[in-house]
Protein backbone atom coordinates (compact mmCIF):
# COMPACT_ATOMS: atom_id res chain seq x y z
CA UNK A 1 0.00 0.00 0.00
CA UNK A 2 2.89 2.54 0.99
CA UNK A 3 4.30 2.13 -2.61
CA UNK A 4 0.60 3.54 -4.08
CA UNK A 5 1.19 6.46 -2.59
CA UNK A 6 5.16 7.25 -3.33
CA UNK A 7 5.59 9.82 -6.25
CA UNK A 8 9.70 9.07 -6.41
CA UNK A 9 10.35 9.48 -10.12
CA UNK A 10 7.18 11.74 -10.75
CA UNK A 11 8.10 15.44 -11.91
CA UNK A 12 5.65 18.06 -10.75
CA UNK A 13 5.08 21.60 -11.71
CA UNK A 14 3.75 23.44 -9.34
CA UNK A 15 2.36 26.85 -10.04
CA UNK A 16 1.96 29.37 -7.04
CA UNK A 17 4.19 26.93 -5.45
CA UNK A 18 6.44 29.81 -3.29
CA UNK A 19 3.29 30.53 -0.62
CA UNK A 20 0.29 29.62 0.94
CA UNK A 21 -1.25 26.52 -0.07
CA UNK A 22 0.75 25.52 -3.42
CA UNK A 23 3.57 26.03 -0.79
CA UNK A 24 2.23 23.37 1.34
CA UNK A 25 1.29 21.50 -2.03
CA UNK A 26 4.93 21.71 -3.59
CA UNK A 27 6.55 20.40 -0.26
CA UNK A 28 4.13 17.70 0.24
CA UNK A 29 5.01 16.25 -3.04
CA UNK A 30 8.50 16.63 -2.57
CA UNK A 31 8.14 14.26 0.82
CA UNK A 32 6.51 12.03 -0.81
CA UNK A 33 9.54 11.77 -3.58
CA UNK A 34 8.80 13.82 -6.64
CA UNK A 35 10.94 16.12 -8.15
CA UNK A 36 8.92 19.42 -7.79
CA UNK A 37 9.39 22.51 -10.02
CA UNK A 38 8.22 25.85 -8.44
CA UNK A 39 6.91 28.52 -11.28
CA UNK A 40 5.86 31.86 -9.72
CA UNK A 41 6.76 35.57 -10.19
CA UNK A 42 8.29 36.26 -6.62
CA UNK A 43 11.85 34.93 -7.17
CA UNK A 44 12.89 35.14 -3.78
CA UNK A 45 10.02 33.10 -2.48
CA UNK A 46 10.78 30.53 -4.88
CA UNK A 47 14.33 30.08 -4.02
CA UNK A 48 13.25 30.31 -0.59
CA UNK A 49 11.02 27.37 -0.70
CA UNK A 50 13.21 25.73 -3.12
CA UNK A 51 16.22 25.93 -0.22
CA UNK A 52 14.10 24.63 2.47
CA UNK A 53 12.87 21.29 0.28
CA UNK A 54 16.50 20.50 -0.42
CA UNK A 55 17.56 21.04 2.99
CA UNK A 56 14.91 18.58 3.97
CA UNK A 57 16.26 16.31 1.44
CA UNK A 58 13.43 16.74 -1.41
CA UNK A 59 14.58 18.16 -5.05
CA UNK A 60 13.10 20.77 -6.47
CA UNK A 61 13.99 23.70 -8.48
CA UNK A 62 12.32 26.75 -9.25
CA UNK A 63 11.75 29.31 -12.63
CA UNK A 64 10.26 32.61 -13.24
CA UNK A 65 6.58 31.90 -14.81
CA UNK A 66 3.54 35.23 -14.62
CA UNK A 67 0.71 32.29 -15.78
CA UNK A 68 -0.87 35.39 -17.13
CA UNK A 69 1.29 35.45 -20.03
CA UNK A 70 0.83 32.72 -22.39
CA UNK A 71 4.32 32.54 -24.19
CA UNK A 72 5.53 32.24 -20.69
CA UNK A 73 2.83 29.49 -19.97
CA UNK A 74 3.81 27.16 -22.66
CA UNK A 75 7.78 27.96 -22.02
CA UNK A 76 7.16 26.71 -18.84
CA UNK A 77 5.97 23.76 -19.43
CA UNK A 78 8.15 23.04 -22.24
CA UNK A 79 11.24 23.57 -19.83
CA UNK A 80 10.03 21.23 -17.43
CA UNK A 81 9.99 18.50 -19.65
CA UNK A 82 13.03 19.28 -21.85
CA UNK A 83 15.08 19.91 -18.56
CA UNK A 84 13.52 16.58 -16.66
CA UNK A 85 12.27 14.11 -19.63
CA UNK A 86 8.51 13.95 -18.56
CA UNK A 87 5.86 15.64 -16.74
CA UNK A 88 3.76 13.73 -14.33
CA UNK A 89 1.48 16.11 -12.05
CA UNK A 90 0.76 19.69 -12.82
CA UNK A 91 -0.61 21.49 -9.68
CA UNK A 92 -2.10 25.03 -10.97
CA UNK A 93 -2.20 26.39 -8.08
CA UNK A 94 -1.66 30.15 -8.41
CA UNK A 95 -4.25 32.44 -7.66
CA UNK A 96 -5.13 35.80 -6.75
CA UNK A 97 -8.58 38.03 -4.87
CA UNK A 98 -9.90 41.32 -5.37
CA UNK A 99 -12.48 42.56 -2.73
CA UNK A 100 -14.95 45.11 -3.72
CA UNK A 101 -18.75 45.01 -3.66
CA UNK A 102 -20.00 43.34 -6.87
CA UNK A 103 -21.74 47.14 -7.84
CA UNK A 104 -17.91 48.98 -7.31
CA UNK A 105 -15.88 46.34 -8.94
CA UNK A 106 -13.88 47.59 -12.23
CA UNK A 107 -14.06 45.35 -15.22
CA UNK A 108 -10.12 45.46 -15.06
CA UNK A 109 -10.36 44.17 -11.29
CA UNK A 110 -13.11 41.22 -12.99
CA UNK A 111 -10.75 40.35 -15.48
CA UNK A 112 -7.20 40.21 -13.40
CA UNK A 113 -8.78 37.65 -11.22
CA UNK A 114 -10.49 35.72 -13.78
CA UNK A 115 -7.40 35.22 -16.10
CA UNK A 116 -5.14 34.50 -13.49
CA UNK A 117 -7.77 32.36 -11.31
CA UNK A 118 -9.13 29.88 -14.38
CA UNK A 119 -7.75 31.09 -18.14
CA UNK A 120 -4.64 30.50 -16.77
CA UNK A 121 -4.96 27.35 -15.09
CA UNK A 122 -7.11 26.36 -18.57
CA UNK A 123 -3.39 27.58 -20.44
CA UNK A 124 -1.31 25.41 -18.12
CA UNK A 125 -3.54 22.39 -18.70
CA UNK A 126 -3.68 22.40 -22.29
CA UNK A 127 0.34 23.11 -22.69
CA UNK A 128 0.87 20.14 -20.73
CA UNK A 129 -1.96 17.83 -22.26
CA UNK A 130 0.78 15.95 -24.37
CA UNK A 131 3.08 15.37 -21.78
CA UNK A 132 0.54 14.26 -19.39
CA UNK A 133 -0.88 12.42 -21.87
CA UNK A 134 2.54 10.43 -22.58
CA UNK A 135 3.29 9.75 -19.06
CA UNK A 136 1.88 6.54 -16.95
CA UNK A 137 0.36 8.67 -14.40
CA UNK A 138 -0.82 12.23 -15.77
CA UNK A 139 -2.48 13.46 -12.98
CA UNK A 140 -3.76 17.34 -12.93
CA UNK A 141 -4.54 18.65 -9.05
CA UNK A 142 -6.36 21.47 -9.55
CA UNK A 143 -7.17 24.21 -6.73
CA UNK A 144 -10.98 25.29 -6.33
CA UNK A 145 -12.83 27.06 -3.09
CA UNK A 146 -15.11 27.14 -0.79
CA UNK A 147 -16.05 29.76 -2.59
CA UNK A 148 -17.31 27.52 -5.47
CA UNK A 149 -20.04 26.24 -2.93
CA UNK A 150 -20.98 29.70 -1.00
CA UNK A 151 -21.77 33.35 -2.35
CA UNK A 152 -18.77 35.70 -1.14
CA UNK A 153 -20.51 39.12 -1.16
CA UNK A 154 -16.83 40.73 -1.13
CA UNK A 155 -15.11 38.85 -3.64
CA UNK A 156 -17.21 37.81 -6.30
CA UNK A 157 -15.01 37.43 -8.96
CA UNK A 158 -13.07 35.25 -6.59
CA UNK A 159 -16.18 32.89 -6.20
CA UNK A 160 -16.96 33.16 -9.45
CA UNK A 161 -13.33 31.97 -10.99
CA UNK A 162 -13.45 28.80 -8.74
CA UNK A 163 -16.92 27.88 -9.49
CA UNK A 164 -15.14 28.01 -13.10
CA UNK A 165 -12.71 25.57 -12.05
CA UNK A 166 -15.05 23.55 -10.90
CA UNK A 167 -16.88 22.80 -14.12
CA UNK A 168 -13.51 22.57 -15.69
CA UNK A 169 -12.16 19.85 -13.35
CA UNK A 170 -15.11 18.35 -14.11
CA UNK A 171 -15.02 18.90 -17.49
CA UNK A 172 -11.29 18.18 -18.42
CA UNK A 173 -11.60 14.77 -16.42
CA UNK A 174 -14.10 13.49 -18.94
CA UNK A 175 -12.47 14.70 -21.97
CA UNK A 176 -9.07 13.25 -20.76
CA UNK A 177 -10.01 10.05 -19.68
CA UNK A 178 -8.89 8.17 -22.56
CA UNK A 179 -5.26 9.80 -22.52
CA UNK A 180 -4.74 8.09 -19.02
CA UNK A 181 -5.08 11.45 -17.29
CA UNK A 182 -7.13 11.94 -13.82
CA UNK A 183 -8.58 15.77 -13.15
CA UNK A 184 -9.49 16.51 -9.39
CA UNK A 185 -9.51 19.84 -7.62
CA UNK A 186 -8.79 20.39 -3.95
CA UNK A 187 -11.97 23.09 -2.55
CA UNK A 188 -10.36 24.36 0.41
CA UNK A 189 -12.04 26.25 3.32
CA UNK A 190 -10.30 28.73 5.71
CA UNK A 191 -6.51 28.68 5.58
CA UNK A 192 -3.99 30.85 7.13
CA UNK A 193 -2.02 32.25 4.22
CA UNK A 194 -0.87 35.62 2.87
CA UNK A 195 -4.02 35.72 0.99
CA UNK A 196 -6.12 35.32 4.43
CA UNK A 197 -3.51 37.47 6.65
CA UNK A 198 -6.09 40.49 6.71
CA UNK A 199 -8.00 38.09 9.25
CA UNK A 200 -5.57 38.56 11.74
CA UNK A 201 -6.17 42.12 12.52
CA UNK A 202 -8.11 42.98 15.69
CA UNK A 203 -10.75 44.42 12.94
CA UNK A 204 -11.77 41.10 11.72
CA UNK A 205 -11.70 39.09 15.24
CA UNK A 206 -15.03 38.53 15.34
CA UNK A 207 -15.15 37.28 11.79
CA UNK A 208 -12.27 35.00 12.86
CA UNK A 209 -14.44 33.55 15.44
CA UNK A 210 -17.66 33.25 13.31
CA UNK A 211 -15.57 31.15 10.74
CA UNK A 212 -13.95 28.90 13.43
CA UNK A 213 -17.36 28.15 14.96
CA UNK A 214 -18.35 27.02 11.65
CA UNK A 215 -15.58 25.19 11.26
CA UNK A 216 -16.16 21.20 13.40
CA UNK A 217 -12.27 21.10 13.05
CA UNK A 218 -12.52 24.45 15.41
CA UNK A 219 -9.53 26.20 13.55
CA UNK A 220 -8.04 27.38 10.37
CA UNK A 221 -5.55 25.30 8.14
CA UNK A 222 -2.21 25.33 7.81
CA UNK A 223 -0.95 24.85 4.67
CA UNK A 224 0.68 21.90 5.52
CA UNK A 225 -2.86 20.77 6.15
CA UNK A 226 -3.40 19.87 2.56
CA UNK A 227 -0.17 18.14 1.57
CA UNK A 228 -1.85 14.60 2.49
CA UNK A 229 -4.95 15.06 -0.04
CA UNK A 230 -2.59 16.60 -3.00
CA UNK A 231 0.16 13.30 -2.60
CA UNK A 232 -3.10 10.98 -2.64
CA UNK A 233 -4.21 12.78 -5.80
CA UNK A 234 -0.80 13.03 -7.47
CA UNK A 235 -0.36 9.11 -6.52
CA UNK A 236 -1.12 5.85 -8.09
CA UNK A 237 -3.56 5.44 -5.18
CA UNK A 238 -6.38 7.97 -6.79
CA UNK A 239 -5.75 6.13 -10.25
CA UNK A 240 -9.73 5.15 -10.45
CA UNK A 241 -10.80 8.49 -9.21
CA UNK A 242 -11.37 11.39 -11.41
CA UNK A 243 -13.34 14.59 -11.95
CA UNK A 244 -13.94 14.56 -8.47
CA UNK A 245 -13.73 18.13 -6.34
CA UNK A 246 -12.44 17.00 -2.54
CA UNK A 247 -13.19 19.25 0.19
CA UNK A 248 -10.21 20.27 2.66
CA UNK A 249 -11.56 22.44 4.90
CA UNK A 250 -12.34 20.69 8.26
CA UNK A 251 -15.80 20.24 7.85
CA UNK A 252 -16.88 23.56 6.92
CA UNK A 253 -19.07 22.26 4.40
CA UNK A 254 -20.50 19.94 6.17
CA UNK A 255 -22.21 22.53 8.27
């Protein structure tokens, strides 16, 4: 059983991968053996988490990728697998929010999160179709929300770009079924990230509380929290289990 679940030989690209949850993604797979490659725009992050996955005895490596740019999309991807032979596991897993009330919100606010939040991840899956596609275990982890399943009044072109990835999980697991490939997305709840770090002022303490109430697990996640669900999704272990959008988010949702 062990073996199901060990990625050593698997290359990963991991978008997002230098903070928050694609942080706790990238690592995660990197324990459990594969050879992770970090693409985001914060350089120092990524050698940062890069450093700290070697130290720990993981290989990774890390490149320079805005997923909002398309001929840096597909040069991405096409490095990966030029520099490492194959591609196993993409992880899309970069993302951004805007809050504004829906009435205030700019049509250049809209579209920032929406390209970034789902074209993008849409660009990233496509380059790396064929090389998924070619590999024994293509396996695309995609990263939804809460906010798929529940209106967010502040951010609702946030809510709206996951609820996107939803139906393209979804829709990308059917159409790549017969190229070998499994399509899930990880739906999240409340996390402590940089995204999230406006929760921690005295402002928002009662918010805090509301959410962890909610929450049956009685706390926010770490993004370590989510490393387990993204190795069983990456690994051999998910192989009959596709289009499929798992909740991480201590039982928020079940509320």
């Amino acid at each position: 059983m062990h073996e199901q679940f060990d990625l050593t030989g698997r290359i990963a690209l991991v978008t997002g991968g230098n903070s928050g949850l694609g942080r706790g993604i990238a690592t995660g797979l990197a324990e459990a053996g594969a050879s992770v490659v970090i693409a985001a725009r914060n350089e120092r992050r990524i050698k940062a988490v890069v450093d700290a996955i070697r130290a720990a005895g993981g290989t990774a490596d890390g490149v320079f990728c805005d997923v909002g740019e398309l001929e840096q999309v597909n040069a991405t991807v096409a490095g990966v697998v030029e520099q490492h032979g194959a591609l196993d596991i993409l992880v899309p897993a970069a993302g951004i929010v805007t809050a504004a009330a829906p009435e205030q919100m700019s049509d250049e606010a809209w579209n920032s999160v929406v390209d970034t939040n789902l074209s993008a991840v849409f660009r990233l899956c496509r380059a790396a179709h064929p090389h998924l596609a070619a590999s024994r275990h293509g396996k695309i982890i995609t990263l939804g929300s809460q906010g798929a399943r529940f209106g967010v009044a502040q951010a609702v072109s946030y809510a709206a770009s996951k609820g996107g990835i939803a139906q393209l999980t979804r829709s990308l697991a059917v159409a790549w079924a017969r190229d070998g490939i499994q399509v899930n997305a990880l739906m999240p709840g409340w996390f402590w990230t940089r995204m999230t770090a406006g929760y921690r002022s005295k402002a928002m303490a009662s918010e805090v509380d509301r959410i962890v109430a909610r929450t049956p697990a009685g706390r926010f996640g770490k993004p370590e929290d989510i490393a387990g669900a993204a190795v069983f999704l990456a690994s051999d272990a998910s192989s009959f289990i596709t289009g499929q959008l798992i909740c991480v988010d201590g039982g928020y949702s079940a509320g």
